[in-house]
PDB file of N, CA and C in Angstrom:
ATOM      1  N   UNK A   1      14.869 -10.558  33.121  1.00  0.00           N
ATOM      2  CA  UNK A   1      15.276 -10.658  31.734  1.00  0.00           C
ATOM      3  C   UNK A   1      14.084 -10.372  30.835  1.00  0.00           C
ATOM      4  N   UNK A   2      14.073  -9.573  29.709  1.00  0.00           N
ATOM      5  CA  UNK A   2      13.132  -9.300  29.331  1.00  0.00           C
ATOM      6  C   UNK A   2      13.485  -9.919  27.802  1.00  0.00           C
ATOM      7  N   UNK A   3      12.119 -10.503  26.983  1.00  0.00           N
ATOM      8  CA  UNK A   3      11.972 -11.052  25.891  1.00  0.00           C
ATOM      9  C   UNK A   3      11.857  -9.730  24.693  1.00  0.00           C
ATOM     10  N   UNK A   4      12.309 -10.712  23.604  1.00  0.00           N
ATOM     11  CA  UNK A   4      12.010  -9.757  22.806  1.00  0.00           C
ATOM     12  C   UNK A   4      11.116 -10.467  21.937  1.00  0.00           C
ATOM     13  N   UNK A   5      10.403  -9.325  21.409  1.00  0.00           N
ATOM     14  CA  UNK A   5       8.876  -8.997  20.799  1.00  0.00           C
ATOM     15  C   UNK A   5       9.409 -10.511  19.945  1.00  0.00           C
ATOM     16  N   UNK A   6       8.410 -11.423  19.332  1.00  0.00           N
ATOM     17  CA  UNK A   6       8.263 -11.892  18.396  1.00  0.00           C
ATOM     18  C   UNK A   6       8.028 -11.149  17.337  1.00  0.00           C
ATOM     19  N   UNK A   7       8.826 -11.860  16.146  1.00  0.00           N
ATOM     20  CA  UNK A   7       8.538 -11.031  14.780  1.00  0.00           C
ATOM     21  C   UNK A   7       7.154 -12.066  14.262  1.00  0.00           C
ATOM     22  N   UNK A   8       6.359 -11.536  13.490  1.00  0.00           N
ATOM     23  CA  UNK A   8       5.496 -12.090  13.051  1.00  0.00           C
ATOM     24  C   UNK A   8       5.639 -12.015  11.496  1.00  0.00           C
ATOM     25  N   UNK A   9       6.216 -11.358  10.967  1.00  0.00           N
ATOM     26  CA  UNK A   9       6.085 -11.281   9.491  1.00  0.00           C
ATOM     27  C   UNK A   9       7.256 -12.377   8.940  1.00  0.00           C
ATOM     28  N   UNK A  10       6.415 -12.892   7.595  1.00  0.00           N
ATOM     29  CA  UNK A  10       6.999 -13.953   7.548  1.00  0.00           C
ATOM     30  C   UNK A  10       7.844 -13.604   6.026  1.00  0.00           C
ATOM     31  N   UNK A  11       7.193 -12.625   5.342  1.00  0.00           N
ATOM     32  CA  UNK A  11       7.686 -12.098   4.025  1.00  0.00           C
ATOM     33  C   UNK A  11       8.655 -11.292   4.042  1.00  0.00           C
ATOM     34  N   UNK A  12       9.827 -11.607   3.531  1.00  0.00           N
ATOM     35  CA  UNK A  12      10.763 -10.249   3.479  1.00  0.00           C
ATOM     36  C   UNK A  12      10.202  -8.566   2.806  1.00  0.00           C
ATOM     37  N   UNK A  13      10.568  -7.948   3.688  1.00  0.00           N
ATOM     38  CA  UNK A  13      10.117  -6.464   3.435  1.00  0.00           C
ATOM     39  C   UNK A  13      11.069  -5.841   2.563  1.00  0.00           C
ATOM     40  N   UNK A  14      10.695  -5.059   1.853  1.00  0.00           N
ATOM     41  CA  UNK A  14      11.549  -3.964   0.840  1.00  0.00           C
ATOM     42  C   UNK A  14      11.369  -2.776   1.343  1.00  0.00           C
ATOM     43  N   UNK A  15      12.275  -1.536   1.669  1.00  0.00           N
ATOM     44  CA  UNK A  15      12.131  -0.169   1.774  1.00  0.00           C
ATOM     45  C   UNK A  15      11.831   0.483   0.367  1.00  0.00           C
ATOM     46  N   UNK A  16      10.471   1.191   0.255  1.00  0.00           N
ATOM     47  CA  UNK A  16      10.348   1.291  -0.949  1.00  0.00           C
ATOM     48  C   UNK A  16       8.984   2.647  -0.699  1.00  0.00           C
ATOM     49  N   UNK A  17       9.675   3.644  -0.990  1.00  0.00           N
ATOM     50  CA  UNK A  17       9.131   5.556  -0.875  1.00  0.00           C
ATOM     51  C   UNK A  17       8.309   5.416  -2.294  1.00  0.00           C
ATOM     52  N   UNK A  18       7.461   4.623  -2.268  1.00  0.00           N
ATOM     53  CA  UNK A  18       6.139   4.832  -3.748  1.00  0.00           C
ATOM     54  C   UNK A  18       5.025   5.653  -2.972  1.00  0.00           C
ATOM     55  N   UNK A  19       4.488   6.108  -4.226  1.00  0.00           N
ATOM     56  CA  UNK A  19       3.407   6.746  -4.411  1.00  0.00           C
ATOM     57  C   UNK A  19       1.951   5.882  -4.111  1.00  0.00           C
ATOM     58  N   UNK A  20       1.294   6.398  -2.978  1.00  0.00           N
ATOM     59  CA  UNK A  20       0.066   5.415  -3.064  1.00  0.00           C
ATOM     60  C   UNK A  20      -1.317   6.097  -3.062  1.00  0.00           C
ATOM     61  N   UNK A  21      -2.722   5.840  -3.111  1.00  0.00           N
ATOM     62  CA  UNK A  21      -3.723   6.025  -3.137  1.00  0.00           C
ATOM     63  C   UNK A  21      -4.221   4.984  -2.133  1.00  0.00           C
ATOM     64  N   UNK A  22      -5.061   5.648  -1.432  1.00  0.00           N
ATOM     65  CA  UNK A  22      -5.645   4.819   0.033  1.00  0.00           C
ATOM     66  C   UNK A  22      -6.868   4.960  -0.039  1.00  0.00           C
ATOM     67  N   UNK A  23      -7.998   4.135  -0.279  1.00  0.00           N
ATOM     68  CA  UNK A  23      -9.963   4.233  -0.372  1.00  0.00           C
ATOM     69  C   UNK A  23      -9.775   3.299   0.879  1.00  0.00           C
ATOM     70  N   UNK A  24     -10.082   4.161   1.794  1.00  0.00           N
ATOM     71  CA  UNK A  24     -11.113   3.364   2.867  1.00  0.00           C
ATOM     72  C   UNK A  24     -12.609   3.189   2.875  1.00  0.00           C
ATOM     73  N   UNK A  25     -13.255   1.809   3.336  1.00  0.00           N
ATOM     74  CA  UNK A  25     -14.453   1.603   3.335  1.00  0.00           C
ATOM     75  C   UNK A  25     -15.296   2.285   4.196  1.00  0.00           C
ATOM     76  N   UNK A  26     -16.061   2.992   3.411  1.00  0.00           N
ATOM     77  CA  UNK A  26     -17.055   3.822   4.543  1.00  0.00           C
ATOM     78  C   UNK A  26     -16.772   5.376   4.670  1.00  0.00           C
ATOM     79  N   UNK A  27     -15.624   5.508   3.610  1.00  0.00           N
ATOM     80  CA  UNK A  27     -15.381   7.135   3.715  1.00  0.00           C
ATOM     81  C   UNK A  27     -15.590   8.063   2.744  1.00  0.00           C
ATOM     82  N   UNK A  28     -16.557   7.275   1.735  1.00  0.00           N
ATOM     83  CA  UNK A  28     -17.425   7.775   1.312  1.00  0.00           C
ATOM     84  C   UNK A  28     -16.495   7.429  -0.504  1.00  0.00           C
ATOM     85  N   UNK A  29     -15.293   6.931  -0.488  1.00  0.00           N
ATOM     86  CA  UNK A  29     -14.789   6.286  -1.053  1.00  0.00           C
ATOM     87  C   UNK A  29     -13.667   7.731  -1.661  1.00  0.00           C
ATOM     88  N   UNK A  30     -13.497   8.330  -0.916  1.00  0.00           N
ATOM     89  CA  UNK A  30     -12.676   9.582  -1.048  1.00  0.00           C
ATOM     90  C   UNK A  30     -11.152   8.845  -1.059  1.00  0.00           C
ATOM     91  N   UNK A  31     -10.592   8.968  -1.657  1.00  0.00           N
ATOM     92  CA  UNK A  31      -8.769   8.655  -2.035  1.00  0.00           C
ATOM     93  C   UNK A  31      -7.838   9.453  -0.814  1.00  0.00           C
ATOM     94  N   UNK A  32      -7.136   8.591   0.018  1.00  0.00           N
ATOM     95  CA  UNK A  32      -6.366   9.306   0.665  1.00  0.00           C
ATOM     96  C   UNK A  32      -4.942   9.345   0.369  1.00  0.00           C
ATOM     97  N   UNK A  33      -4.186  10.190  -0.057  1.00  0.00           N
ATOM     98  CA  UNK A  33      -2.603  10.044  -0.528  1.00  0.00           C
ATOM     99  C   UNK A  33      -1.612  10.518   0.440  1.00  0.00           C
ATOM    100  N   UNK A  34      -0.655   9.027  -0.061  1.00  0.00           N
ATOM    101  CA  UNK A  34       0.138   8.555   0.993  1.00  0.00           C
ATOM    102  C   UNK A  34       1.780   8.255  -0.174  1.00  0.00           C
ATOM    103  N   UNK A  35       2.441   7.590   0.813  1.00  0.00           N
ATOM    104  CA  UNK A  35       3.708   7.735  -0.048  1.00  0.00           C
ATOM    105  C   UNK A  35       3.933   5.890   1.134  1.00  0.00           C
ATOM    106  N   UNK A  36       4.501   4.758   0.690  1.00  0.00           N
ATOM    107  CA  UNK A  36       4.300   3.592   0.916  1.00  0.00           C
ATOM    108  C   UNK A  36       5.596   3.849   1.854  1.00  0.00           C
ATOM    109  N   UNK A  37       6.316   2.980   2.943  1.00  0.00           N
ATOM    110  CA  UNK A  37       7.697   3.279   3.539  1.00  0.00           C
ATOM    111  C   UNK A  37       8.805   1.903   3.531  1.00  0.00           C
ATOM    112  N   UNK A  38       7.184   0.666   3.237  1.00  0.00           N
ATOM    113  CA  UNK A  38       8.107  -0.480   3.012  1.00  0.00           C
ATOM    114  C   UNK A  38       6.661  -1.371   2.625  1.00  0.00           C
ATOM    115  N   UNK A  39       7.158  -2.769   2.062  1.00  0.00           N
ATOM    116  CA  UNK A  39       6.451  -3.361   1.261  1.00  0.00           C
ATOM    117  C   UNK A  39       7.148  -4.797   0.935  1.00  0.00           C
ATOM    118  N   UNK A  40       6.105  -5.790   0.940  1.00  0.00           N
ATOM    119  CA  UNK A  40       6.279  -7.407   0.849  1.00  0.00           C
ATOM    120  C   UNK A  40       5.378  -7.648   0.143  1.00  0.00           C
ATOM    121  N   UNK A  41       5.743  -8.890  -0.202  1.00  0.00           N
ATOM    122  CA  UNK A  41       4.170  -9.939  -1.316  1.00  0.00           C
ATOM    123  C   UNK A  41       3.077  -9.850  -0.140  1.00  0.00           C
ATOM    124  N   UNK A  42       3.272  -9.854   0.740  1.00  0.00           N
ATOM    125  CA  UNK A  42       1.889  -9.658   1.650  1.00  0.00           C
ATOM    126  C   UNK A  42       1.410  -8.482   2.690  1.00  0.00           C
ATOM    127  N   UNK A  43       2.122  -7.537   2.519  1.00  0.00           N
ATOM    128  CA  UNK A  43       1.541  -6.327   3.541  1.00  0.00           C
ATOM    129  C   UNK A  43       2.219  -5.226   2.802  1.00  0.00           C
ATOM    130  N   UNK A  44       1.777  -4.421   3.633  1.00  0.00           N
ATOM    131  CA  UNK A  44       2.525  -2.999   3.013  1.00  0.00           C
ATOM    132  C   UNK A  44       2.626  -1.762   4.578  1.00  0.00           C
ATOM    133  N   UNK A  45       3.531  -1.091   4.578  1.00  0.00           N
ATOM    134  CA  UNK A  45       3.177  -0.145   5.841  1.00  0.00           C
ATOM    135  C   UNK A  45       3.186   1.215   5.162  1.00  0.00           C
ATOM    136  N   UNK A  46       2.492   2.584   5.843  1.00  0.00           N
ATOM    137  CA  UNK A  46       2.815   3.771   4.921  1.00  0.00           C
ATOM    138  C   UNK A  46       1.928   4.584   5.934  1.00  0.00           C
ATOM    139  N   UNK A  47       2.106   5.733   6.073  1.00  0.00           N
ATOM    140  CA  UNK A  47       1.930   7.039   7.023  1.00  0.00           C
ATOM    141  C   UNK A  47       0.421   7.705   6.551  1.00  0.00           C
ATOM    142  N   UNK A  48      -0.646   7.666   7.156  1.00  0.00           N
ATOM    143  CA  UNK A  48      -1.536   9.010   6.654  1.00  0.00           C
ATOM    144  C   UNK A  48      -1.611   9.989   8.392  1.00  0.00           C
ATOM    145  N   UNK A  49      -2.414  11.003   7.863  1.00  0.00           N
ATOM    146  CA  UNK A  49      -2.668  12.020   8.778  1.00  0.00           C
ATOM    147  C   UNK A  49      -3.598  12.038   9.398  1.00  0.00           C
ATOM    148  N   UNK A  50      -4.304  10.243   9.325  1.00  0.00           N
ATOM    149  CA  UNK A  50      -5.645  10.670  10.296  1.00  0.00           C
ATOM    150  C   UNK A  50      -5.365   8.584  10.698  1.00  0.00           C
ATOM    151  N   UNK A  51      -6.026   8.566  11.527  1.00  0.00           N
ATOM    152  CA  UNK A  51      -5.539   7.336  12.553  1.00  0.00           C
ATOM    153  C   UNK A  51      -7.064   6.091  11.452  1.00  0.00           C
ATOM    154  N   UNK A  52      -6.687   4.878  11.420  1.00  0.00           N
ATOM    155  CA  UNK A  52      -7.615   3.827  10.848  1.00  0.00           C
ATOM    156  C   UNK A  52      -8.153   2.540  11.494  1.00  0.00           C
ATOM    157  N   UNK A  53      -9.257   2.183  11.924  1.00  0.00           N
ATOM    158  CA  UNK A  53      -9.135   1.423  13.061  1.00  0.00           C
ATOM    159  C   UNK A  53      -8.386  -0.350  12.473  1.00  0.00           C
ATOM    160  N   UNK A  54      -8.170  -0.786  13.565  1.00  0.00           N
ATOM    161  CA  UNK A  54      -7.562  -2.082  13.457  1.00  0.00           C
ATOM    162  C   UNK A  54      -8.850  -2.708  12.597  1.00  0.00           C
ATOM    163  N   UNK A  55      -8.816  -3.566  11.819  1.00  0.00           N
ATOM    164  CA  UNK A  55      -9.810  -4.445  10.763  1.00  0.00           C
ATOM    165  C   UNK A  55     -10.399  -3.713  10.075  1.00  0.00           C
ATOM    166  N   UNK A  56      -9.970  -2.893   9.480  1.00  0.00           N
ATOM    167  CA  UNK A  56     -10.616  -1.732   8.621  1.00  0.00           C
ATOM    168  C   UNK A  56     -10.180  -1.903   7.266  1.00  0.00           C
ATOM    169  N   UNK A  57     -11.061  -2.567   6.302  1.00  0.00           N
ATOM    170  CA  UNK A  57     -10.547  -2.886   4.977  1.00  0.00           C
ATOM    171  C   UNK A  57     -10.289  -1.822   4.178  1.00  0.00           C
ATOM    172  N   UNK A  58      -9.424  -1.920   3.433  1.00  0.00           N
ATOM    173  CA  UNK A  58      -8.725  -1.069   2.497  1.00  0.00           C
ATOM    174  C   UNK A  58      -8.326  -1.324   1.101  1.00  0.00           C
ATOM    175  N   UNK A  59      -8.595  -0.426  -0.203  1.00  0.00           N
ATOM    176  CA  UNK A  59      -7.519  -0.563  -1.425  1.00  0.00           C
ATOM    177  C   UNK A  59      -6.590   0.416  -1.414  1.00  0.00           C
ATOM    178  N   UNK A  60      -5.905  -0.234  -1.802  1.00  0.00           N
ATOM    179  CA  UNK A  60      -4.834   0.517  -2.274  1.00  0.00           C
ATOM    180  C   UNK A  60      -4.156   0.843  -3.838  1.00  0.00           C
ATOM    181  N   UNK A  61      -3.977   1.567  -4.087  1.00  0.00           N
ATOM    182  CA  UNK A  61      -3.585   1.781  -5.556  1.00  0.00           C
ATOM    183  C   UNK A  61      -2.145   2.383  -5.698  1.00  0.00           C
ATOM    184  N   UNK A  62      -1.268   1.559  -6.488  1.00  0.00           N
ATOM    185  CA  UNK A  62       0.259   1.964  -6.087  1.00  0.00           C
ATOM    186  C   UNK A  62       0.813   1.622  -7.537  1.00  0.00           C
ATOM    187  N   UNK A  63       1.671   2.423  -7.942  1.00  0.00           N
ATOM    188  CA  UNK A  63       2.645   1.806  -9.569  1.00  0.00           C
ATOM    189  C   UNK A  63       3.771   1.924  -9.127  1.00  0.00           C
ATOM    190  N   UNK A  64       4.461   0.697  -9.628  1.00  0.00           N
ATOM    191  CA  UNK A  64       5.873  -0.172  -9.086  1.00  0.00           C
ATOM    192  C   UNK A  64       6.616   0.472 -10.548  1.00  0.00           C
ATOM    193  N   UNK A  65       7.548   1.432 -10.159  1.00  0.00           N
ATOM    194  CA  UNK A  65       8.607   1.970 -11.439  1.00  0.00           C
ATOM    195  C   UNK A  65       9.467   1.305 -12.153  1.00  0.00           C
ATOM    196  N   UNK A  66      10.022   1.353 -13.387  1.00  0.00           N
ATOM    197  CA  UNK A  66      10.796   0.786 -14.361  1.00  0.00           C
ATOM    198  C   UNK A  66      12.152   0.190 -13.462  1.00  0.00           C
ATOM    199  N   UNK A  67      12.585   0.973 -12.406  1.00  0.00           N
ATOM    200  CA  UNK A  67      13.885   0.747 -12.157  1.00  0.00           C
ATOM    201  C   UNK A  67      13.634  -0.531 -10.996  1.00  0.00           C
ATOM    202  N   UNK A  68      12.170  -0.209 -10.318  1.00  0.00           N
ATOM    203  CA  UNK A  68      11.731  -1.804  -9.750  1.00  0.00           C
ATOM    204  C   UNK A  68      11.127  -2.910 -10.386  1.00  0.00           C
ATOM    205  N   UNK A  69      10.648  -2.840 -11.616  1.00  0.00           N
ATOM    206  CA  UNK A  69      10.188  -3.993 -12.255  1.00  0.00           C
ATOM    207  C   UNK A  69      10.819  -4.142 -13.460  1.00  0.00           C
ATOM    208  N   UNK A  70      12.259  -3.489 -13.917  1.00  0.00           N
ATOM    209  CA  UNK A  70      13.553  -3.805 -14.555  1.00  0.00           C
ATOM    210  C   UNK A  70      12.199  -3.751 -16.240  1.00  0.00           C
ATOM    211  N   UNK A  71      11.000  -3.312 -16.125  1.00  0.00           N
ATOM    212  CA  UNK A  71      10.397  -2.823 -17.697  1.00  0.00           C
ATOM    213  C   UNK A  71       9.254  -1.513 -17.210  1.00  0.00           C
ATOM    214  N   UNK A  72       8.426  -1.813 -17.796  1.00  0.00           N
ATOM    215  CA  UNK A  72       7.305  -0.806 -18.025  1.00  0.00           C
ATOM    216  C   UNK A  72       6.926  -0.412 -16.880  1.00  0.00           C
ATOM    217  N   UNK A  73       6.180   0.377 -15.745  1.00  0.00           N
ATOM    218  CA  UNK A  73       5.914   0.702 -14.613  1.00  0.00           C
ATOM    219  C   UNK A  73       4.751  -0.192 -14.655  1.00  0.00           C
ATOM    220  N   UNK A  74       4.304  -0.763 -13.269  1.00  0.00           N
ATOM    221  CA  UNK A  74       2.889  -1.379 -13.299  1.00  0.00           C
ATOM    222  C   UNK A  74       2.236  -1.166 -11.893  1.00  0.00           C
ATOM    223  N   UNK A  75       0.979  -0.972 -12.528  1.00  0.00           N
ATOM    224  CA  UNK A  75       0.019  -0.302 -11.379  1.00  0.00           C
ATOM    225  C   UNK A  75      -0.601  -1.657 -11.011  1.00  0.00           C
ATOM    226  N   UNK A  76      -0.996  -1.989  -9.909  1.00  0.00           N
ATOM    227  CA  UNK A  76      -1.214  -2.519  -9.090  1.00  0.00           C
ATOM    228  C   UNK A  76      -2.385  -1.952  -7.899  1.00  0.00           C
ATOM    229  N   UNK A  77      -3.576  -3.026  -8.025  1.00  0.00           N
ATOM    230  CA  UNK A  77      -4.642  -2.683  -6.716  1.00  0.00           C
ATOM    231  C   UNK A  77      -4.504  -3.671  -5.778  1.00  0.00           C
ATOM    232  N   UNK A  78      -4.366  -3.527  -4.950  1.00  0.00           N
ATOM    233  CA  UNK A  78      -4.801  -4.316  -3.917  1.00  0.00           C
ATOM    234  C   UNK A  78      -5.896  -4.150  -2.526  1.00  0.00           C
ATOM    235  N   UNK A  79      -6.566  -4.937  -2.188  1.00  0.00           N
ATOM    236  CA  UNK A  79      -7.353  -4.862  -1.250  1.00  0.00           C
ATOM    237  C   UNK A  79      -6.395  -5.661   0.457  1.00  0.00           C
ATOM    238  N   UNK A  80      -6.599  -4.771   0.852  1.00  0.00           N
ATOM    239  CA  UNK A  80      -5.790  -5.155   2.316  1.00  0.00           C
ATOM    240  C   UNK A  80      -6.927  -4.995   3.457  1.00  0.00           C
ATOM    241  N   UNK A  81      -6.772  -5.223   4.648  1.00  0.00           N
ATOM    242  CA  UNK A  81      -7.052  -5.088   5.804  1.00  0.00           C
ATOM    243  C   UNK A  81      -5.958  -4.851   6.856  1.00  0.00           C
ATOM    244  N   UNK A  82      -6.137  -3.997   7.752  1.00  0.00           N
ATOM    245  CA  UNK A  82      -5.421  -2.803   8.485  1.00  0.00           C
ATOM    246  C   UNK A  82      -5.022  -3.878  10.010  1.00  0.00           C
ATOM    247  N   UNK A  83      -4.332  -4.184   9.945  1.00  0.00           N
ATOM    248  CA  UNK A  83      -3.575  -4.883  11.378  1.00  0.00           C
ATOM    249  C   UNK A  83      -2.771  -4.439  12.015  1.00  0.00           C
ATOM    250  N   UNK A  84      -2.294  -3.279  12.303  1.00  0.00           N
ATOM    251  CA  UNK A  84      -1.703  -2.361  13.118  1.00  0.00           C
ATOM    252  C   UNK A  84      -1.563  -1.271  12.793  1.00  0.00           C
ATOM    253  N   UNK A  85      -1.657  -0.143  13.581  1.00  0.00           N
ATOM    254  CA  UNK A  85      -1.777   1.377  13.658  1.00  0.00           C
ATOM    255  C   UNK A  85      -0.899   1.583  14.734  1.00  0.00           C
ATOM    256  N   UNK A  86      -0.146   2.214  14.305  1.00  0.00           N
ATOM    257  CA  UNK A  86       1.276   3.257  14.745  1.00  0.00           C
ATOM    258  C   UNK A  86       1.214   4.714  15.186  1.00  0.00           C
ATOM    259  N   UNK A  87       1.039   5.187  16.770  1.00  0.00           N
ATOM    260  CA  UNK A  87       1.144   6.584  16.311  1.00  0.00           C
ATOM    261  C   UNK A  87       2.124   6.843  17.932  1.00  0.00           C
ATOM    262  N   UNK A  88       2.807   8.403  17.305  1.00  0.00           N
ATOM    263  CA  UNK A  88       3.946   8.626  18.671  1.00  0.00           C
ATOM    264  C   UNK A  88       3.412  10.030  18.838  1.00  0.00           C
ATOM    265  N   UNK A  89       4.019  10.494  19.887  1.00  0.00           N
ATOM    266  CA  UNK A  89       3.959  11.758  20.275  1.00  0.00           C
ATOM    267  C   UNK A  89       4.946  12.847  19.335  1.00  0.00           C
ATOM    268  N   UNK A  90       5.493  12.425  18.965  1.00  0.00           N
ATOM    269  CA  UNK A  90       7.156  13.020  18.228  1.00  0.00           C
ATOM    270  C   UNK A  90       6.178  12.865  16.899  1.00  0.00           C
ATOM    271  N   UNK A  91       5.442  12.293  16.534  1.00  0.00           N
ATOM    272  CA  UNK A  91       5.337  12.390  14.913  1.00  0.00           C
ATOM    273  C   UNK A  91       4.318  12.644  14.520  1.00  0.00           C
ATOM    274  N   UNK A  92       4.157  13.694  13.781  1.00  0.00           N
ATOM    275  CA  UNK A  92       2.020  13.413  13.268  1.00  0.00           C
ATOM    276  C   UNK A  92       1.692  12.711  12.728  1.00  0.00           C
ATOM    277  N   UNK A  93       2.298  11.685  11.899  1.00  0.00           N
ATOM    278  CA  UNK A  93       1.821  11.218  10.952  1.00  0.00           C
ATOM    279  C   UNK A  93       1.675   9.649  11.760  1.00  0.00           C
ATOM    280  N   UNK A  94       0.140   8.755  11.207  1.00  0.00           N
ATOM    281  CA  UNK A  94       0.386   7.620  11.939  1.00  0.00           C
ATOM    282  C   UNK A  94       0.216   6.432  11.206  1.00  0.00           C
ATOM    283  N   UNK A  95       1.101   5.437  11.758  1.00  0.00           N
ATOM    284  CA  UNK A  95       1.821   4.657  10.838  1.00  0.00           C
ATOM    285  C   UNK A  95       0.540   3.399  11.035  1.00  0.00           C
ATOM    286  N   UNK A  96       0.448   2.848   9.670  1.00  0.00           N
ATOM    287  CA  UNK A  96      -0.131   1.673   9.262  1.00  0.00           C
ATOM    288  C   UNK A  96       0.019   0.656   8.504  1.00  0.00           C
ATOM    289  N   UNK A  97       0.314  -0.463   9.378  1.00  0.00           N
ATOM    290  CA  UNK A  97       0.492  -1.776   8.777  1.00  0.00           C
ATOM    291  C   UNK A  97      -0.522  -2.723   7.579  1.00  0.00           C
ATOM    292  N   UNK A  98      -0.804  -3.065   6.648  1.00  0.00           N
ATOM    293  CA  UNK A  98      -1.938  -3.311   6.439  1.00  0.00           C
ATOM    294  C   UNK A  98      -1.680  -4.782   5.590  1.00  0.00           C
ATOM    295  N   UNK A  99      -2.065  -5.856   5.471  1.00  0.00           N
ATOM    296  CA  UNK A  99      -2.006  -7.293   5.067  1.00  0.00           C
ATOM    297  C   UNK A  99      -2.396  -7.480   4.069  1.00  0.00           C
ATOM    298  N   UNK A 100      -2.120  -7.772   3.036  1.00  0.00           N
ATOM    299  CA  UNK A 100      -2.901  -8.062   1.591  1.00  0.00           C
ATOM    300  C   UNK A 100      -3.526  -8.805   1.370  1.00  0.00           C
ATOM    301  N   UNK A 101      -4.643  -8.752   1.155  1.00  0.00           N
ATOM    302  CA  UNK A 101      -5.685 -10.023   0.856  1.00  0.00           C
ATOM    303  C   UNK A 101      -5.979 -10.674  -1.044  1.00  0.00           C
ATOM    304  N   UNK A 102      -6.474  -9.721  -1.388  1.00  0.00           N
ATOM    305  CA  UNK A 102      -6.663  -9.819  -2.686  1.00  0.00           C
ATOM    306  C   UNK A 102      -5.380  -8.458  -3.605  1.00  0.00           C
ATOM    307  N   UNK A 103      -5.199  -8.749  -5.143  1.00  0.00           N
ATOM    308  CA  UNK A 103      -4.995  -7.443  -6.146  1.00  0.00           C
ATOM    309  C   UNK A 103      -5.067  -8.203  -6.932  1.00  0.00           C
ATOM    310  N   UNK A 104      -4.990  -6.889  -8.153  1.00  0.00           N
ATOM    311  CA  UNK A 104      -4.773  -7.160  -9.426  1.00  0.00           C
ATOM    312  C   UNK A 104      -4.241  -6.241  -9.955  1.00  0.00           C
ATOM    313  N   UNK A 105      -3.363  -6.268 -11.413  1.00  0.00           N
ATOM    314  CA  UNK A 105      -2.887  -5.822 -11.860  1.00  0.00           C
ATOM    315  C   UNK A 105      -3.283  -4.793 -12.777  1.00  0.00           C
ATOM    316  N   UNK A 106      -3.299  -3.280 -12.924  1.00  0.00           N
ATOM    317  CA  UNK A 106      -4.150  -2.666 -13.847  1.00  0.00           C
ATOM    318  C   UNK A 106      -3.229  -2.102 -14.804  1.00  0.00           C
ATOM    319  N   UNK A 107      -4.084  -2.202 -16.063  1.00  0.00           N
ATOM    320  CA  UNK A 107      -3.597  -1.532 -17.281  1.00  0.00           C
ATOM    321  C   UNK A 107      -3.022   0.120 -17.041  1.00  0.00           C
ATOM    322  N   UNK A 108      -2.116  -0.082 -17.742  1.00  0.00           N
ATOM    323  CA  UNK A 108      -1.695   1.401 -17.850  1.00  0.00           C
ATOM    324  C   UNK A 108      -1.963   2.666 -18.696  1.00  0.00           C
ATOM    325  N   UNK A 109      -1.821   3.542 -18.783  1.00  0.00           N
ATOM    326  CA  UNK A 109      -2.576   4.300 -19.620  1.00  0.00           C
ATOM    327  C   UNK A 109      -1.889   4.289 -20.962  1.00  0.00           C
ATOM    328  N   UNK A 110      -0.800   4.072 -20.996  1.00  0.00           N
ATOM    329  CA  UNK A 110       0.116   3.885 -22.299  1.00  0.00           C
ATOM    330  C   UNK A 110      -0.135   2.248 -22.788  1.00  0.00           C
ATOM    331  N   UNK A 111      -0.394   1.251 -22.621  1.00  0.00           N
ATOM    332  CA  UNK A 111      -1.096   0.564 -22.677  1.00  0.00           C
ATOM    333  C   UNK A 111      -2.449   0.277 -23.075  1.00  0.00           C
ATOM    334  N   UNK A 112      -3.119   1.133 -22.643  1.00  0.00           N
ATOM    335  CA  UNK A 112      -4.481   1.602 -22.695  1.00  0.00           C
ATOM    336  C   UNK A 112      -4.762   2.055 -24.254  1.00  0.00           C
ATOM    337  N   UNK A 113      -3.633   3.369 -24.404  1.00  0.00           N
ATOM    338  CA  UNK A 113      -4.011   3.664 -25.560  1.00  0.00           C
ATOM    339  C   UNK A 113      -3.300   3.152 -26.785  1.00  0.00           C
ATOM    340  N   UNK A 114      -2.059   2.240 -26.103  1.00  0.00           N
ATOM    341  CA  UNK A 114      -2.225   1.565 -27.907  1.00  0.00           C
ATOM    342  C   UNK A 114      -3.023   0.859 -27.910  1.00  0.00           C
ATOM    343  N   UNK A 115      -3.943   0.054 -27.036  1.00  0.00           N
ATOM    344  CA  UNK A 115      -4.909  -1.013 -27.600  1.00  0.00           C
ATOM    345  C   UNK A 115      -5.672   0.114 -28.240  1.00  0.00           C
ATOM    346  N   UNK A 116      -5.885   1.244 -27.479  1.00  0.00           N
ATOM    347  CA  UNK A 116      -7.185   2.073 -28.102  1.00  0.00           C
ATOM    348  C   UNK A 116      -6.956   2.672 -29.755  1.00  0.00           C
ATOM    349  N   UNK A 117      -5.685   2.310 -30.340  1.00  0.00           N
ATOM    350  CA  UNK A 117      -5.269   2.941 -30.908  1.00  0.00           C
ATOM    351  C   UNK A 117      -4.526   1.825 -31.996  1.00  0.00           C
ATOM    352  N   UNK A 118      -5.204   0.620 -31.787  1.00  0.00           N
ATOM    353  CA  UNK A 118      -5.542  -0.555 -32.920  1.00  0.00           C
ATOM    354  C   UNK A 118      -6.367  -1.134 -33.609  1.00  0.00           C
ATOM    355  N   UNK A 119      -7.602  -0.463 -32.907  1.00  0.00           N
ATOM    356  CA  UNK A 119      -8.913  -0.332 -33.343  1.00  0.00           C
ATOM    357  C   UNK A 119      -8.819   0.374 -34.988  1.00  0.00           C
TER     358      UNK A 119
END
């Protein structure tokens, strides 16, 4: 009889095709772009084209759209660390789990410029 895997995640996940920006540490701080595949208050998973080792800290930079935050779009950083790496023979692209540690919330550029533009 064979067991099945324990789930470990404790946050409900959302399927959610956003736009992301990926700075890994140590890569000279070059932006890697990615598109997110699902997402919780504490992790996020999403596809790049080159493999990341397990404990490999990461930001991420992602804006959550009007039709998901029911107003204004909001960009969002977060700093994660990489706890599983995904890759198959069938797919190039390899999949990464990554845990959220720290974010914050960043101003938007429309935002930006009405403050700039009360001066």
């Amino acid at each position: 009889m064979q067991h099945a895997a324990q789930e470990r995640r404790t946050m409900r996940r959302f399927d959610m095709r956003l736009p992301a920006s990926v700075r890994v540490a140590g890569n000279g701080f070059r932006d890697l772009l990615t598109e997110t595949h699902n997402v919780s208050a504490r992790g996020v998973f999403f596809y790049l084209d080159r493999p990341l080792a397990e404990g490999s800290r990461i930001e991420v930079t992602m804006t959550f759209p009007p039709h998901v935050t029911l107003t204004e779009p909001v960009r969002v950083r977060f700093t994660a660390r990489v706890v599983r790496v995904e890759s198959s023979p069938s797919v190039s692209s390899i999949g990464v789990a990554a845990m959220i540690e720290e974010y914050e919330f960043l101003r938007s550029n429309a935002a930006a410029e009405f403050s700039s533009g009360m001066r």
